[in-house]
C-alpha atoms as a PDB file:
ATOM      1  CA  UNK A   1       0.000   0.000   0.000  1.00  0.00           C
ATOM      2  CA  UNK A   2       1.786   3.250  -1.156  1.00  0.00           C
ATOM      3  CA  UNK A   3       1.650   6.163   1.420  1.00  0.00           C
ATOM      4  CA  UNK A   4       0.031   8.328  -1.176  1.00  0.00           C
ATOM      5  CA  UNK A   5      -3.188   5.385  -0.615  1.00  0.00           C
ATOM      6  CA  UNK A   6      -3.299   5.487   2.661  1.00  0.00           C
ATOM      7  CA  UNK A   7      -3.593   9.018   3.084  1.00  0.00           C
ATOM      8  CA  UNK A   8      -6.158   9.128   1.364  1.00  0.00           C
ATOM      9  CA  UNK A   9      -8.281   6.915   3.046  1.00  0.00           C
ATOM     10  CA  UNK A  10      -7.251   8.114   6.256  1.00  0.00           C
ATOM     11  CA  UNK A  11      -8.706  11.229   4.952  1.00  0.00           C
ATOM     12  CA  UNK A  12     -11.869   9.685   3.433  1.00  0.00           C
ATOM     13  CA  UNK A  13     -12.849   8.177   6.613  1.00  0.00           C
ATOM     14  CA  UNK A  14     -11.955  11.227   8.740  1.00  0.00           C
ATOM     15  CA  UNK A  15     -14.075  13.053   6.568  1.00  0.00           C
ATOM     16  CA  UNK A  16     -16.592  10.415   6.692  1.00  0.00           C
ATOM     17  CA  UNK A  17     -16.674  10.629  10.305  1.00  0.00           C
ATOM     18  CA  UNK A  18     -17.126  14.041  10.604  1.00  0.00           C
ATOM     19  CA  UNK A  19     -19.874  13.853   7.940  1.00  0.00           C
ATOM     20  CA  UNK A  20     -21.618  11.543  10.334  1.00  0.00           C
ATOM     21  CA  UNK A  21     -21.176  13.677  14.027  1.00  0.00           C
ATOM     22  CA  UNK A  22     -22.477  16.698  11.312  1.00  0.00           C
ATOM     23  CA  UNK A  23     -25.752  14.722  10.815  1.00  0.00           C
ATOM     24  CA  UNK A  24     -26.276  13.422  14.219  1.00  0.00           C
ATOM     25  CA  UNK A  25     -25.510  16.998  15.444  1.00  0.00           C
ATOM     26  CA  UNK A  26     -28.216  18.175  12.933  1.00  0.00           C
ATOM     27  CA  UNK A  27     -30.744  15.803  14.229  1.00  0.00           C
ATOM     28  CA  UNK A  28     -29.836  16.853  17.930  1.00  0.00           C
ATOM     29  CA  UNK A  29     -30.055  20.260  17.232  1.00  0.00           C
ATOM     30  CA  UNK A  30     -33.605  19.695  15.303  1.00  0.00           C
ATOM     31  CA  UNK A  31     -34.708  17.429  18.087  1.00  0.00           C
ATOM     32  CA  UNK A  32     -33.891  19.795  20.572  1.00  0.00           C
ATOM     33  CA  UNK A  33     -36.042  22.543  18.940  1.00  0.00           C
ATOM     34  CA  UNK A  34     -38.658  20.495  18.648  1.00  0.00           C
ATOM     35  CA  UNK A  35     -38.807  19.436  22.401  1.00  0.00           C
ATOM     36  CA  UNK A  36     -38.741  23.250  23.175  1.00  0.00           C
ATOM     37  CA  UNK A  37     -41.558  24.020  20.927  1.00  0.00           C
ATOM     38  CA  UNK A  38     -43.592  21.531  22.411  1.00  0.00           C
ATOM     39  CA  UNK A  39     -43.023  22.564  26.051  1.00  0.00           C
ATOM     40  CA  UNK A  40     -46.540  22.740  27.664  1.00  0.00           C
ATOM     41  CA  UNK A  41     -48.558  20.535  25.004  1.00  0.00           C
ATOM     42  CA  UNK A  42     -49.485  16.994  25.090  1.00  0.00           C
ATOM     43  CA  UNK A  43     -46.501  16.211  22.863  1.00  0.00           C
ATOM     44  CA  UNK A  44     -43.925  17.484  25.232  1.00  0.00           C
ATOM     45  CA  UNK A  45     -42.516  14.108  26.847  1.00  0.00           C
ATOM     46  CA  UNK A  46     -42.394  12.719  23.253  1.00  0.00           C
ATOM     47  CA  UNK A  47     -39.993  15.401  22.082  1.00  0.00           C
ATOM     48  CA  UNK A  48     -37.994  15.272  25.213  1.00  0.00           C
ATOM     49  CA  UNK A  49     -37.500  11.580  24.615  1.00  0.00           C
ATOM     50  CA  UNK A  50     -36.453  12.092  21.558  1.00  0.00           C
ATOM     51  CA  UNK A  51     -34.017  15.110  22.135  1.00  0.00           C
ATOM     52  CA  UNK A  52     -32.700  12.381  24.869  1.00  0.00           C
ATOM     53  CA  UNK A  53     -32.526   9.375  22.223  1.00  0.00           C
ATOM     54  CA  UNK A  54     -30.505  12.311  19.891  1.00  0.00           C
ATOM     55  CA  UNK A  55     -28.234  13.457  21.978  1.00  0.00           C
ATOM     56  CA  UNK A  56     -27.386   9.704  23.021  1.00  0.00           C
ATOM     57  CA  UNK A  57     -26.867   8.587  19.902  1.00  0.00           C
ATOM     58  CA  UNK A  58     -24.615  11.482  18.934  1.00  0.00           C
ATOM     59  CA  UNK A  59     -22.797  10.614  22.052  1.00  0.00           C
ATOM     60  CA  UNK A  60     -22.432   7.270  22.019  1.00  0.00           C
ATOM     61  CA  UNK A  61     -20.786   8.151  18.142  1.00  0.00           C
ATOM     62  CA  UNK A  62     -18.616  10.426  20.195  1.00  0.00           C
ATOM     63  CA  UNK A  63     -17.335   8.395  22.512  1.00  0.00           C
ATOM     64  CA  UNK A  64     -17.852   4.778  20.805  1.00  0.00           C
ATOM     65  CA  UNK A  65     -17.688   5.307  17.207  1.00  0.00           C
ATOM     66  CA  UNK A  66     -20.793   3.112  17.205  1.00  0.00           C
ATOM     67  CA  UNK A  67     -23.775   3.447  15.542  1.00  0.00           C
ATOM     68  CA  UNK A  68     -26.692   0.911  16.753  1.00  0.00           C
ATOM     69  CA  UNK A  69     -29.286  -0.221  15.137  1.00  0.00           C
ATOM     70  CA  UNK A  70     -30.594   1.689  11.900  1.00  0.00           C
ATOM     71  CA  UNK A  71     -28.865   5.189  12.620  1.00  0.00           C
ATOM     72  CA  UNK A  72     -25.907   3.859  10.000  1.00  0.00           C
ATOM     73  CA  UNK A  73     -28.404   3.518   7.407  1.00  0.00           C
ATOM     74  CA  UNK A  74     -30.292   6.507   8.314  1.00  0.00           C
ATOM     75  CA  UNK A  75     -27.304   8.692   7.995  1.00  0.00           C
ATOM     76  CA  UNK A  76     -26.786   7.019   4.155  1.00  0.00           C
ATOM     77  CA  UNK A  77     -30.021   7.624   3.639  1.00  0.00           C
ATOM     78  CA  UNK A  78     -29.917  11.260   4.818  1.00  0.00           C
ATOM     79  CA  UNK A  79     -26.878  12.248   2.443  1.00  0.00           C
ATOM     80  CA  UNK A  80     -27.924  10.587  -0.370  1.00  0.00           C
ATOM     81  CA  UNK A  81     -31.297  12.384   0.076  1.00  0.00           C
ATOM     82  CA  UNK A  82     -28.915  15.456   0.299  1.00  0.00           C
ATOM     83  CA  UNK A  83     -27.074  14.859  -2.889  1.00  0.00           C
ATOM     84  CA  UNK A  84     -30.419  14.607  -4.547  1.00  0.00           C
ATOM     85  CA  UNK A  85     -31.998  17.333  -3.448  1.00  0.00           C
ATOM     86  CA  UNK A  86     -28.775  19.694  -3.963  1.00  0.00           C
ATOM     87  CA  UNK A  87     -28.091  17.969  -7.441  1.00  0.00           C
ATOM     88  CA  UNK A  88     -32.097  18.933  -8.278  1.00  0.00           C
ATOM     89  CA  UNK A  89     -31.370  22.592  -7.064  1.00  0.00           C
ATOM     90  CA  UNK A  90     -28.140  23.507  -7.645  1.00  0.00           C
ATOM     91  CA  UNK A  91     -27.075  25.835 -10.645  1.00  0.00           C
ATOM     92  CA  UNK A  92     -24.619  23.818 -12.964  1.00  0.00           C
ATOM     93  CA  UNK A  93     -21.097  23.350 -11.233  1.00  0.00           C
ATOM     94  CA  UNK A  94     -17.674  25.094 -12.345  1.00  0.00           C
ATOM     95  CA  UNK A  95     -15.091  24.044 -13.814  1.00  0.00           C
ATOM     96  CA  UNK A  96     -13.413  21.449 -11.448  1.00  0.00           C
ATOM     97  CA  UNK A  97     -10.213  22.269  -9.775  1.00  0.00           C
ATOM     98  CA  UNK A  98      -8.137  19.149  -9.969  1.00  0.00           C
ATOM     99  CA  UNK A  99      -5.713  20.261  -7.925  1.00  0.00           C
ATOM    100  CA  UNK A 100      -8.549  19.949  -4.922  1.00  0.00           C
ATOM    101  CA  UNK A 101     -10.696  17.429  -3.518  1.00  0.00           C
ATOM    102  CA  UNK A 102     -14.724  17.879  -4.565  1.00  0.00           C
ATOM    103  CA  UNK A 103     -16.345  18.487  -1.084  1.00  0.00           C
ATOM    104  CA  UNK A 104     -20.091  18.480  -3.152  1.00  0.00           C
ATOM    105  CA  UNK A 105     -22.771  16.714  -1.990  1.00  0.00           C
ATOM    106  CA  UNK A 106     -22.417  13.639  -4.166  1.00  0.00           C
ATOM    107  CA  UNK A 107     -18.931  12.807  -2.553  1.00  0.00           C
ATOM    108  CA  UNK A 108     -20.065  13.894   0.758  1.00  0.00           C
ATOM    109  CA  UNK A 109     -22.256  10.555   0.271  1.00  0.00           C
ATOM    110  CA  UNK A 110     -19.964   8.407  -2.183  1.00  0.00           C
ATOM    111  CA  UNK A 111     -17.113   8.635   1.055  1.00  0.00           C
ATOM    112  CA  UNK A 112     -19.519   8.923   3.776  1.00  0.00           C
ATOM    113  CA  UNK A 113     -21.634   5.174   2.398  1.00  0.00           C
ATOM    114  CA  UNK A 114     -18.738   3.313   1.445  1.00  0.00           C
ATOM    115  CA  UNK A 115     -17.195   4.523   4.814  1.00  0.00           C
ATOM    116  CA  UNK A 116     -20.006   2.472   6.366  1.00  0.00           C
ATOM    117  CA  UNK A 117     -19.732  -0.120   4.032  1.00  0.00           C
ATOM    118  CA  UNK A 118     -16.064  -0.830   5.175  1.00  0.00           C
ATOM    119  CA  UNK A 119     -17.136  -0.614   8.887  1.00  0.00           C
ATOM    120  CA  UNK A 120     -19.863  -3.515   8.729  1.00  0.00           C
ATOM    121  CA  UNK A 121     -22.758  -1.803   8.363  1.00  0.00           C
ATOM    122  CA  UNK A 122     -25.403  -2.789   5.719  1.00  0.00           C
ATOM    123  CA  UNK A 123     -25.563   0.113   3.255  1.00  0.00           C
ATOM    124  CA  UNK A 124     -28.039  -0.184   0.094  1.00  0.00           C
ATOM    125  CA  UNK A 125     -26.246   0.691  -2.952  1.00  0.00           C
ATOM    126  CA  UNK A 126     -28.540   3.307  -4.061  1.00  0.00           C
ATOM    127  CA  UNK A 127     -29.844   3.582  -7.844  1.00  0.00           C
ATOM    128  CA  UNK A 128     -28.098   6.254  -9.111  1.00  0.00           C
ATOM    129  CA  UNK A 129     -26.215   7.371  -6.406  1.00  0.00           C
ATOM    130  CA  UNK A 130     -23.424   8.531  -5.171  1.00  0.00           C
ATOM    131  CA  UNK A 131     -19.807   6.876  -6.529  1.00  0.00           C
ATOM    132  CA  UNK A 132     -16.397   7.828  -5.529  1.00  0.00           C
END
């Protein structure tokens, strides 16, 4: 393996990573608002629960690197949904710089589901969607 290859996937699965904590930070942060906005009404102990379930989750990533249960295919899902909804309302892209790395949202997902894919975790391959 040459060094030039390993750096790069140390960098694809750092990025990966923080792709990841990004989306479980969204989801605690929209989870959170939610279980504020329902303070007072009859849904206010569901919210909490989830803002709890969130913000354990995003821990547990933290501080495990695990993700239980569907929340690895949940974040594929998620960025791929991304791609496709940036990809549907995005103006045409620039000329590519070669000389640095696309950060789009279609390898956001290509890095961030194959990322999974290496760790274990059952990741559709997704018609049309993101390749690295």
């Amino acid at each position: 393996m040459t060094d030039d290859y390993q750096q790069r996937e140390e960098w694809r699965a750092a990025f990966a990573q923080q792709v990841i904590t990004d989306c479980l930070g969204q989801w605690l942060r929209s989870a959170n608002e939610a279980a504020v906005a329902a303070v007072g009404s009859e849904h206010a102990a569901e919210s909490a629960r989830l803002a709890r379930q969130a913000k354990d989750k995003l821990t547990r990533w933290r501080e495990k690197g695990d993700l239980r249960g569907d929340t690895a295919a949940r974040i594929a899902d998620a960025v791929v949904e991304r791609m496709e909804h940036g990809q549907k309302n995005s103006p045409p892209p620039e000329e590519p710089d070669e000389s640095f790395p696309c950060f789009d949202s279609g390898y956001r997902a290509a890095v961030t589901c194959q990322w999974l894919r290496d760790q274990g975790y059952d990741i559709p391959t997704y018609p049309g969607g993101p390749e690295l």
